[in-house]
PDB file of N, CA and C in Angstrom:
ATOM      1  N   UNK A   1     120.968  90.445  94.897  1.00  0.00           N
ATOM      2  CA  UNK A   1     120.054  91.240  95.692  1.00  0.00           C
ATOM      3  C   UNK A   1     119.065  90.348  96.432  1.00  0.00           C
ATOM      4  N   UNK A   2     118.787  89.164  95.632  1.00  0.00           N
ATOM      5  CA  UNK A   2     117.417  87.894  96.776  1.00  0.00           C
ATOM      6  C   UNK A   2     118.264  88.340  97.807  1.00  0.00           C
ATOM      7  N   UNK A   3     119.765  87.796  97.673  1.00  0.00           N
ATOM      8  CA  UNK A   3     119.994  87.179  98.994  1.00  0.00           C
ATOM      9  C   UNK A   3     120.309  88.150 100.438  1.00  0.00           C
ATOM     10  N   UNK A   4     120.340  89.375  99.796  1.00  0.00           N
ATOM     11  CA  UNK A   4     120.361  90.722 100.612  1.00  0.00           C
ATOM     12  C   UNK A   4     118.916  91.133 101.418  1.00  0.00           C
ATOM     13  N   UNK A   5     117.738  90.561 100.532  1.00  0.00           N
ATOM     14  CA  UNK A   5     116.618  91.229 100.836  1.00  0.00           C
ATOM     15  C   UNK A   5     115.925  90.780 102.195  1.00  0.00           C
ATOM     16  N   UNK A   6     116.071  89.496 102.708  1.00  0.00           N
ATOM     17  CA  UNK A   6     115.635  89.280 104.190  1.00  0.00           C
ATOM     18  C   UNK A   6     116.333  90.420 105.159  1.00  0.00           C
ATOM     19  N   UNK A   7     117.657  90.572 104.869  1.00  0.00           N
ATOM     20  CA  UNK A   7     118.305  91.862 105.986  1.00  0.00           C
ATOM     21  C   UNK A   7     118.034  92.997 105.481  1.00  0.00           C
ATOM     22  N   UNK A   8     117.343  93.702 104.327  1.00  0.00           N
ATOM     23  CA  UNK A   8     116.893  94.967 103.685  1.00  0.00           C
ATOM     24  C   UNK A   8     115.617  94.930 104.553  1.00  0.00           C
ATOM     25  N   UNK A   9     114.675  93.989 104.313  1.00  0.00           N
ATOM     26  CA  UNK A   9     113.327  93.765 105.281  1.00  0.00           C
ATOM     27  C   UNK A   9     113.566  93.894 106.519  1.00  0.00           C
ATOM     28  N   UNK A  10     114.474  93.712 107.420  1.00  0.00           N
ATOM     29  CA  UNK A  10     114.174  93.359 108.337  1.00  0.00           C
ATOM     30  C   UNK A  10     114.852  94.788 109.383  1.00  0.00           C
ATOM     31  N   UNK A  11     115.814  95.661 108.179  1.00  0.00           N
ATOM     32  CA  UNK A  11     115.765  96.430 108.850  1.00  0.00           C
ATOM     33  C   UNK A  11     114.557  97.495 108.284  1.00  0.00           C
ATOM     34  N   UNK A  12     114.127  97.678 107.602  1.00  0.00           N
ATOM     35  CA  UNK A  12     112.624  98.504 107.589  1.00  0.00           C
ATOM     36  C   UNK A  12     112.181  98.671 108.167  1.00  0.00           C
ATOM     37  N   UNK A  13     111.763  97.407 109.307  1.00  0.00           N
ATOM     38  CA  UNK A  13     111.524  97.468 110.465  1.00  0.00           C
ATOM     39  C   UNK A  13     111.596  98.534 111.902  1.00  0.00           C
ATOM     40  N   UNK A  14     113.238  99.199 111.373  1.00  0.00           N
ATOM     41  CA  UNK A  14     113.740  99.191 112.491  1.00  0.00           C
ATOM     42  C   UNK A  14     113.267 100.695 113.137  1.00  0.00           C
ATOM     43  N   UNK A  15     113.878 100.921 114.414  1.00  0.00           N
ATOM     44  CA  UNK A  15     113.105 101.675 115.133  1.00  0.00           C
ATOM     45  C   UNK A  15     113.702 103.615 114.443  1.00  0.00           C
ATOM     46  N   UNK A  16     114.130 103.239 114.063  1.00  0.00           N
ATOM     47  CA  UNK A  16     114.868 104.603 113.349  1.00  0.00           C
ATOM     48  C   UNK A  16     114.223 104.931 112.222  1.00  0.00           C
ATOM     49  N   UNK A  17     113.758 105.869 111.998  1.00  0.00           N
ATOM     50  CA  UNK A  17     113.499 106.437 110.975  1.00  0.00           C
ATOM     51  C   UNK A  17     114.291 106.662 109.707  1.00  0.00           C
ATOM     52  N   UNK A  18     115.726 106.871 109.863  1.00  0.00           N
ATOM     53  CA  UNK A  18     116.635 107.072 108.904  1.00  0.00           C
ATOM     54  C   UNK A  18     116.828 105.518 108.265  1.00  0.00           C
ATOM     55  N   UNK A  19     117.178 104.570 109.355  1.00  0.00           N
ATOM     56  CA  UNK A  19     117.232 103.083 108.940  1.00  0.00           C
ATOM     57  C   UNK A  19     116.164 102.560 108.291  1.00  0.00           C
ATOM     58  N   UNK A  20     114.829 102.681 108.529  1.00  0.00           N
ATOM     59  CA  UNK A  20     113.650 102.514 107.938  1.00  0.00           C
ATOM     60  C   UNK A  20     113.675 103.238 106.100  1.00  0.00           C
ATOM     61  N   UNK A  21     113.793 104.784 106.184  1.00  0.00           N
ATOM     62  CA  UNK A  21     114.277 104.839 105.101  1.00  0.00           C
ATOM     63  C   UNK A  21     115.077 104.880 104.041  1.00  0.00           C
ATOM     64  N   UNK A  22     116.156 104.484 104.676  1.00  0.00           N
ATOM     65  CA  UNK A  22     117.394 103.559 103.553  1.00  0.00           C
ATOM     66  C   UNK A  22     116.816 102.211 103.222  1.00  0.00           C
ATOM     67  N   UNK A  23     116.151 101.651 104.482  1.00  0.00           N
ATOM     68  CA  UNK A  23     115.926 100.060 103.674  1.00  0.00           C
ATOM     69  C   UNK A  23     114.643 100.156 101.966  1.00  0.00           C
ATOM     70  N   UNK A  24     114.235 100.956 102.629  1.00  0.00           N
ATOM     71  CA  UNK A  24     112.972 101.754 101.862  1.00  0.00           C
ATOM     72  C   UNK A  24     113.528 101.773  99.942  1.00  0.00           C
ATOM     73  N   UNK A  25     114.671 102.831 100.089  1.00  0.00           N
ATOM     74  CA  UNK A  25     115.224 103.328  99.417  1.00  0.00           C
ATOM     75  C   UNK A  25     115.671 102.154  98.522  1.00  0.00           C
ATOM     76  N   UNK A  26     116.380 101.029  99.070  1.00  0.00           N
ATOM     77  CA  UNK A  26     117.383 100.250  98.625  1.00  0.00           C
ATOM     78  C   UNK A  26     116.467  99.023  97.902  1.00  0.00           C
ATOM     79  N   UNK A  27     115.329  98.396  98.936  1.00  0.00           N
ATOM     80  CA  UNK A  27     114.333  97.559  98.415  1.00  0.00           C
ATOM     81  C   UNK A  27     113.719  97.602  97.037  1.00  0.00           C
ATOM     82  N   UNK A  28     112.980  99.151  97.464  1.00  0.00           N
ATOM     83  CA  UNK A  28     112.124 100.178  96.231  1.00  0.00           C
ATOM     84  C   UNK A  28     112.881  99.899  94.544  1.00  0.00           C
ATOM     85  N   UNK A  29     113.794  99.931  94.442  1.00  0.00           N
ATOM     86  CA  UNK A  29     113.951  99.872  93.302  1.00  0.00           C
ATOM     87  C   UNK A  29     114.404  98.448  92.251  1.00  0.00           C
ATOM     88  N   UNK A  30     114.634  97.688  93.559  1.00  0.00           N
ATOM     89  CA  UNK A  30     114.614  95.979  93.635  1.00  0.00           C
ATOM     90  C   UNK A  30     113.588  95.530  93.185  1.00  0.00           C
ATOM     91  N   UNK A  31     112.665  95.730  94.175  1.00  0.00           N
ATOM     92  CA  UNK A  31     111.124  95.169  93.847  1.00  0.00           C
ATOM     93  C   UNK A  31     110.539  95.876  92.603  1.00  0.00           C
ATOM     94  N   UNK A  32     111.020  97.220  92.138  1.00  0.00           N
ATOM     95  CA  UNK A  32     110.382  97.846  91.041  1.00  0.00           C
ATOM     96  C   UNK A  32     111.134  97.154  89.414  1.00  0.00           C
ATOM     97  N   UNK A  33     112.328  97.370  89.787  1.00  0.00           N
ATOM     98  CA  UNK A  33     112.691  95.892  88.409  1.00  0.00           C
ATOM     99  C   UNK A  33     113.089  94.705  87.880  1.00  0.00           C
ATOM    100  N   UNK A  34     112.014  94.286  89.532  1.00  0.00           N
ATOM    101  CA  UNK A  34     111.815  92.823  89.598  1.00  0.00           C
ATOM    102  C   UNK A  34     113.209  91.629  89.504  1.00  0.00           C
ATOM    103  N   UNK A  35     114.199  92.394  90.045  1.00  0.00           N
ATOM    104  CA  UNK A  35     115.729  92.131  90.771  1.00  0.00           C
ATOM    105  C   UNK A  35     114.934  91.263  91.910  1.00  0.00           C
ATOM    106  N   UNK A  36     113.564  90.987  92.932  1.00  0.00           N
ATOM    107  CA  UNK A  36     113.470  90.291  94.014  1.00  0.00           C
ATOM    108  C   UNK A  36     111.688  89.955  93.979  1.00  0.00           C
ATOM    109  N   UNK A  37     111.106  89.312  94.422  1.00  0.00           N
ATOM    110  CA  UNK A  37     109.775  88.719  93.827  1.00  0.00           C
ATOM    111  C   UNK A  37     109.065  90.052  95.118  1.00  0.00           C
ATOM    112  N   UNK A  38     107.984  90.459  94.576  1.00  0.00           N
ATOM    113  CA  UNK A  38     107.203  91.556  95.183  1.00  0.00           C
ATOM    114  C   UNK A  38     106.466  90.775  96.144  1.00  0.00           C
ATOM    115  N   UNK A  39     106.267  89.683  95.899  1.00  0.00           N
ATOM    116  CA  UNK A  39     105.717  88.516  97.280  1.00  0.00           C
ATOM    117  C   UNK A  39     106.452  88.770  98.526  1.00  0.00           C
ATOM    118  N   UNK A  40     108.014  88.901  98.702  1.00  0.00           N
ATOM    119  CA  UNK A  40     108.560  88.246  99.808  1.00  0.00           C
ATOM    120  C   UNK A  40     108.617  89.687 100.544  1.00  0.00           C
ATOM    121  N   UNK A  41     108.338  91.153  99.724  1.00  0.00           N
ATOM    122  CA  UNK A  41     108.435  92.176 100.239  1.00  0.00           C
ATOM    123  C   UNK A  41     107.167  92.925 100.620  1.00  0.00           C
ATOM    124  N   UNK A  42     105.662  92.081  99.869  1.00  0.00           N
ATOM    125  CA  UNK A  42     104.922  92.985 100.444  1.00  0.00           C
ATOM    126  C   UNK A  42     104.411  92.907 101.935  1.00  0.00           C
ATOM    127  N   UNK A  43     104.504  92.301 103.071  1.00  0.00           N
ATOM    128  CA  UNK A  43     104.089  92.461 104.475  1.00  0.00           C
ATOM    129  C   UNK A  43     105.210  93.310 105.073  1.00  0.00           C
ATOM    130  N   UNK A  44     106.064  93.931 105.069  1.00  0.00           N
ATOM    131  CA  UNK A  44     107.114  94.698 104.611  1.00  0.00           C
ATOM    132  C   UNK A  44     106.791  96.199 104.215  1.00  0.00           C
ATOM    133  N   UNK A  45     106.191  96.419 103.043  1.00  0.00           N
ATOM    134  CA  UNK A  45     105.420  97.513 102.230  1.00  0.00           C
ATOM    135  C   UNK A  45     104.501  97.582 102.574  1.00  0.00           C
ATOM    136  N   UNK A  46     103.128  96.715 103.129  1.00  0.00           N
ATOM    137  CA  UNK A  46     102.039  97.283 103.543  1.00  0.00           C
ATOM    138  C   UNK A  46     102.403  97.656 105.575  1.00  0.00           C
ATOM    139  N   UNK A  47     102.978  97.503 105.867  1.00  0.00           N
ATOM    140  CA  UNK A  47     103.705  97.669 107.116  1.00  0.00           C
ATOM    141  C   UNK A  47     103.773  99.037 106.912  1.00  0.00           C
ATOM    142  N   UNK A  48     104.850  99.090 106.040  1.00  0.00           N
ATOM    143  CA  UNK A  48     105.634 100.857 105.985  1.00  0.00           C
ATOM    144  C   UNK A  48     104.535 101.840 105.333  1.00  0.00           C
ATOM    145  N   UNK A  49     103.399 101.793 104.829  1.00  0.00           N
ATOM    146  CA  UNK A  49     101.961 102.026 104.576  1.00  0.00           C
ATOM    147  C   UNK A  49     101.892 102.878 105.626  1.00  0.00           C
ATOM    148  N   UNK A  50     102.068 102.390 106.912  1.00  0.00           N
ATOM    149  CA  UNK A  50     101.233 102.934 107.753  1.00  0.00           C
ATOM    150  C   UNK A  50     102.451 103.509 108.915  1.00  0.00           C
ATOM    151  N   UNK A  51     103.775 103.442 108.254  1.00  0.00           N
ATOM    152  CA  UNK A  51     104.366 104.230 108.980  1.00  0.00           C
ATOM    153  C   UNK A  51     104.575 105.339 109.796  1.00  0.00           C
ATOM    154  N   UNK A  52     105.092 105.929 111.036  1.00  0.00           N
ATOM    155  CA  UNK A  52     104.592 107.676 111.453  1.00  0.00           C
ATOM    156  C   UNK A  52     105.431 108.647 110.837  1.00  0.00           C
ATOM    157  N   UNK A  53     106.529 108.019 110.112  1.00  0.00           N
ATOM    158  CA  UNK A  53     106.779 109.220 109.322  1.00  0.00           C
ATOM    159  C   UNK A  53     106.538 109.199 108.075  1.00  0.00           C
ATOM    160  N   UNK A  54     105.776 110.342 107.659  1.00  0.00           N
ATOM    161  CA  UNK A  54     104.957 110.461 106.678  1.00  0.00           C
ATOM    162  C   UNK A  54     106.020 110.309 104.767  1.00  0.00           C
ATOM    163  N   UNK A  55     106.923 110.558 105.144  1.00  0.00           N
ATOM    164  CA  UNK A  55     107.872 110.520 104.072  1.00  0.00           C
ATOM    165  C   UNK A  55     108.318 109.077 103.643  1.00  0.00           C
ATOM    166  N   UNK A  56     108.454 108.212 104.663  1.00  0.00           N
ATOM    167  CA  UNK A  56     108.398 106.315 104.551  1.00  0.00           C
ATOM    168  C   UNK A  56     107.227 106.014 103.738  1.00  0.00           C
ATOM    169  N   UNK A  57     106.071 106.756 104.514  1.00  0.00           N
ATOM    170  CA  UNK A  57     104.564 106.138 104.328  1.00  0.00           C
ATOM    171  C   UNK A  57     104.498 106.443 102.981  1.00  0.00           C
ATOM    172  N   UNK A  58     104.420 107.629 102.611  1.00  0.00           N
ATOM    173  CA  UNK A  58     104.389 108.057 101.279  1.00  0.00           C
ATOM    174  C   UNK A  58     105.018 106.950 100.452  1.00  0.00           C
ATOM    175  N   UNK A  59     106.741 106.945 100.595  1.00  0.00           N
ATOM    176  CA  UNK A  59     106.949 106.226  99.464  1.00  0.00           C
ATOM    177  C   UNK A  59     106.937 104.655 100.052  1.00  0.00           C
ATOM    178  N   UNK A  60     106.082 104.144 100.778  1.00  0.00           N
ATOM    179  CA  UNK A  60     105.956 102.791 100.792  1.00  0.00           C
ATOM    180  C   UNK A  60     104.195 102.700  99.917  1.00  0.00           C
ATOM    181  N   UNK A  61     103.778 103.635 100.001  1.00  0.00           N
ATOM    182  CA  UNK A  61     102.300 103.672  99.529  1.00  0.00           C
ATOM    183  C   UNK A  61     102.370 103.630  98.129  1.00  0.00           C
ATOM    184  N   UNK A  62     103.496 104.575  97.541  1.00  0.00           N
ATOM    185  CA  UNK A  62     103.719 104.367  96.059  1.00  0.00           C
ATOM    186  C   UNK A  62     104.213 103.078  95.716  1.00  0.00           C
ATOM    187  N   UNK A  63     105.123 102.532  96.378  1.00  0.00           N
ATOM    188  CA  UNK A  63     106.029 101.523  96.011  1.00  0.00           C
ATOM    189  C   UNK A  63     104.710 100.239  95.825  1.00  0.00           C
ATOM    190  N   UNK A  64     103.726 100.336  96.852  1.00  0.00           N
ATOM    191  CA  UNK A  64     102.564  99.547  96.579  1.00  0.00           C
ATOM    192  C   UNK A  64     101.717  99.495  95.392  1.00  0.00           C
ATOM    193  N   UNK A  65     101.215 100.819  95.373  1.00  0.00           N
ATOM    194  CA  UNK A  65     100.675 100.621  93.954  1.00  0.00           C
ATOM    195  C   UNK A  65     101.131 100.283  92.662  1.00  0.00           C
ATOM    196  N   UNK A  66     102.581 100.521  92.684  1.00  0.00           N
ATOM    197  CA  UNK A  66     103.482 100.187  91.489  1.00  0.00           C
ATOM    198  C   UNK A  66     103.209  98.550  91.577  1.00  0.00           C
ATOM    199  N   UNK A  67     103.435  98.098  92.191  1.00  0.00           N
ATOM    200  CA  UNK A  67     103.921  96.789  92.678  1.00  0.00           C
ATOM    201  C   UNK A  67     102.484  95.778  92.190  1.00  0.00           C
ATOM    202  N   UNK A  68     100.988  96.699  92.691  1.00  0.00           N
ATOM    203  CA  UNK A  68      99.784  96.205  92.700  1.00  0.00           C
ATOM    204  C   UNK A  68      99.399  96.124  90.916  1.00  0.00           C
ATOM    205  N   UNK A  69     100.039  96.819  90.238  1.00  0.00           N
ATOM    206  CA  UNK A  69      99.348  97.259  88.634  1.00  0.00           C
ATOM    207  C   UNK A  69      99.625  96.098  87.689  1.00  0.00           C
TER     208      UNK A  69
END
């Protein structure tokens, strides 16, 4: 999964909403059992924070605080 996670990031990015939340989806549970270091994903997660669709934002906001504890 490391070696997946630069192209998981990078489509988060992307201009689609659906693509944004699959990368979301796929990262989220990487970074949650520490399968990939929460360093290389959080500018990434605080990004999707502030996403416009509110359903990304949401679970990039959770995925943060998990990540922050």
């Amino acid at each position: 999964m490391q070696a997946l996670l630069p192209r998981v990031l990078q489509l988060s990015l992307s201009v689609s909403d659906s693509v944004r939340t699959a990368a979301l989806t796929v990262a989220a549970p990487a970074v949650r059992m520490g399968l990939v270091s929460p360093l290389a994903a959080a500018p990434h997660i605080v990004a999707l924070t502030a996403d416009e669709n509110d359903t990304v934002a949401a679970a990039a906001r959770k995925l943060a605080a998990a990540v922050h504890k």
